[in-house]
C-alpha atoms as a PDB file:
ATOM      1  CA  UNK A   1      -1.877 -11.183   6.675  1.00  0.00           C
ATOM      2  CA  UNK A   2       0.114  -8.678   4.998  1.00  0.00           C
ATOM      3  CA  UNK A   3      -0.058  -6.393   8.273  1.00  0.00           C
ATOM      4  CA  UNK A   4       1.245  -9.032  10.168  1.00  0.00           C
ATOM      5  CA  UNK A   5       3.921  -9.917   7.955  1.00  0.00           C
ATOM      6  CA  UNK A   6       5.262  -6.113   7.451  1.00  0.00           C
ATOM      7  CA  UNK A   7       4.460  -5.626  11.726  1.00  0.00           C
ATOM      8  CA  UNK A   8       7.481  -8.379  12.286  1.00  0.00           C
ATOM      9  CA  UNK A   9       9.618  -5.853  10.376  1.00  0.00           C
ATOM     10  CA  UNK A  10       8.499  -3.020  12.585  1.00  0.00           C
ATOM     11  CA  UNK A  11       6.391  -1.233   9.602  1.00  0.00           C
ATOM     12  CA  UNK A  12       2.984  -0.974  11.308  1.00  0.00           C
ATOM     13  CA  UNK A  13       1.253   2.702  10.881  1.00  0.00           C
ATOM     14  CA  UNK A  14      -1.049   2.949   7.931  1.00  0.00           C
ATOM     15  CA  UNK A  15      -3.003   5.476   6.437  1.00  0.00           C
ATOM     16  CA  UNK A  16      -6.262   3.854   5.149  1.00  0.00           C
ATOM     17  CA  UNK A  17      -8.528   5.565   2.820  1.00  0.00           C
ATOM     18  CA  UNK A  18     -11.191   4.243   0.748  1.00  0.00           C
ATOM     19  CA  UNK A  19     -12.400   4.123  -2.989  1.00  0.00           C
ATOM     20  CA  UNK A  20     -15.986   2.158  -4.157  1.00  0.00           C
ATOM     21  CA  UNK A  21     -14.526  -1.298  -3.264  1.00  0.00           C
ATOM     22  CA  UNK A  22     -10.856  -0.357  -3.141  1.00  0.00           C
ATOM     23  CA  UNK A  23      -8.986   0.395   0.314  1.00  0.00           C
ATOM     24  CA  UNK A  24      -5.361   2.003   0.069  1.00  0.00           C
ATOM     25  CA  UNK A  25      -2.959   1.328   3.057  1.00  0.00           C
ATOM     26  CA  UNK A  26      -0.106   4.079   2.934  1.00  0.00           C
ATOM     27  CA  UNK A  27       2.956   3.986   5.043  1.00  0.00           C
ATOM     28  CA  UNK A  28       4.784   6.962   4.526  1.00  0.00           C
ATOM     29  CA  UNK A  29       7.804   6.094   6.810  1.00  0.00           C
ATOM     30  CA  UNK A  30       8.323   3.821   3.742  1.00  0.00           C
ATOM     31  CA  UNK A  31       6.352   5.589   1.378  1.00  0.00           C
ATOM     32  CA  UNK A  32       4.402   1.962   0.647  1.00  0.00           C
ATOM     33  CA  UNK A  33       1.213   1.781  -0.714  1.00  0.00           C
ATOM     34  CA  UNK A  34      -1.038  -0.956  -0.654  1.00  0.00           C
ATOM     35  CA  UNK A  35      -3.978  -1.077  -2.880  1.00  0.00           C
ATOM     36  CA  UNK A  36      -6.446  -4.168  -1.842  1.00  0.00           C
ATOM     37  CA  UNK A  37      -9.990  -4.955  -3.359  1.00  0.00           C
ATOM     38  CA  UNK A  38     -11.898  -7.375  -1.208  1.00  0.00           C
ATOM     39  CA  UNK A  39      -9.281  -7.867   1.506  1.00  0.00           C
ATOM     40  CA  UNK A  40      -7.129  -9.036  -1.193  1.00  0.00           C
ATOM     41  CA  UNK A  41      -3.885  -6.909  -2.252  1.00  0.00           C
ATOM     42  CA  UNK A  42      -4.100  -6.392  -5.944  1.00  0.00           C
ATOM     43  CA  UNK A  43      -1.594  -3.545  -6.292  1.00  0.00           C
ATOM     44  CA  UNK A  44       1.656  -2.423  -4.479  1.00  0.00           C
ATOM     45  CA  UNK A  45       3.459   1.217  -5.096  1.00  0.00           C
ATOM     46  CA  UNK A  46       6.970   1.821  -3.152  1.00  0.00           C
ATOM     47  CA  UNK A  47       8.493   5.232  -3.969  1.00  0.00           C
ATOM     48  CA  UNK A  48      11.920   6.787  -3.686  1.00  0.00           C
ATOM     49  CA  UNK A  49      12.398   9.097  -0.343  1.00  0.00           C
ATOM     50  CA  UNK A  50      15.180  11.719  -0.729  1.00  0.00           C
ATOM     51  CA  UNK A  51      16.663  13.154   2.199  1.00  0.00           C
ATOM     52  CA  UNK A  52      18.164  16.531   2.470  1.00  0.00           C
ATOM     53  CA  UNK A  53      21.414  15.932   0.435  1.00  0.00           C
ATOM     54  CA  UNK A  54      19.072  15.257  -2.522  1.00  0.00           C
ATOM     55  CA  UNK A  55      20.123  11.452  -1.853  1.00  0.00           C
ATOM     56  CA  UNK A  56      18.089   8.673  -1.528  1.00  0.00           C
ATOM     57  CA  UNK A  57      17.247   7.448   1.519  1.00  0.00           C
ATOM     58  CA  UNK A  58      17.266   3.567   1.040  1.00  0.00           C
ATOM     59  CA  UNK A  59      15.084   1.933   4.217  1.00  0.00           C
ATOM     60  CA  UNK A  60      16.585  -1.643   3.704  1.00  0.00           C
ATOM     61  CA  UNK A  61      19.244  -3.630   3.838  1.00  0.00           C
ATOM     62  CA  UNK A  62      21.899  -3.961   0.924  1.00  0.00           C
ATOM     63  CA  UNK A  63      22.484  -7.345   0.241  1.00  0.00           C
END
């Protein structure tokens, strides 16, 4: 469900690798990680992308 969710917002390429009964989902356009144990996401990571001026380089929306 999450997939579909984040695919609506145009964030669909994932990097999947796998642990004992963990599977991590990595966007890096995003730098998103999802960390899921039996299809169920128990942990999310976003980091901090810095472009070129040594800025970040915030992906969403200011509110």
């Amino acid at each position: 469900e999450v997939k579909k969710d984040l695919a609506t917002k145009g964030i669909t390429k994932f990097t999947q690798e796998e642990f004992d009964t963990f599977e991590n989902y990595f966007n890096e356009e995003n730098w998103m990680i999802f960390q899921t144990e039996f299809d169920e996401v128990v942990k999310f990571e976003i980091g901090a992308i810095i472009n070129q001026k040594d800025e970040f380089d915030w992906k969403f929306g200011k509110k």
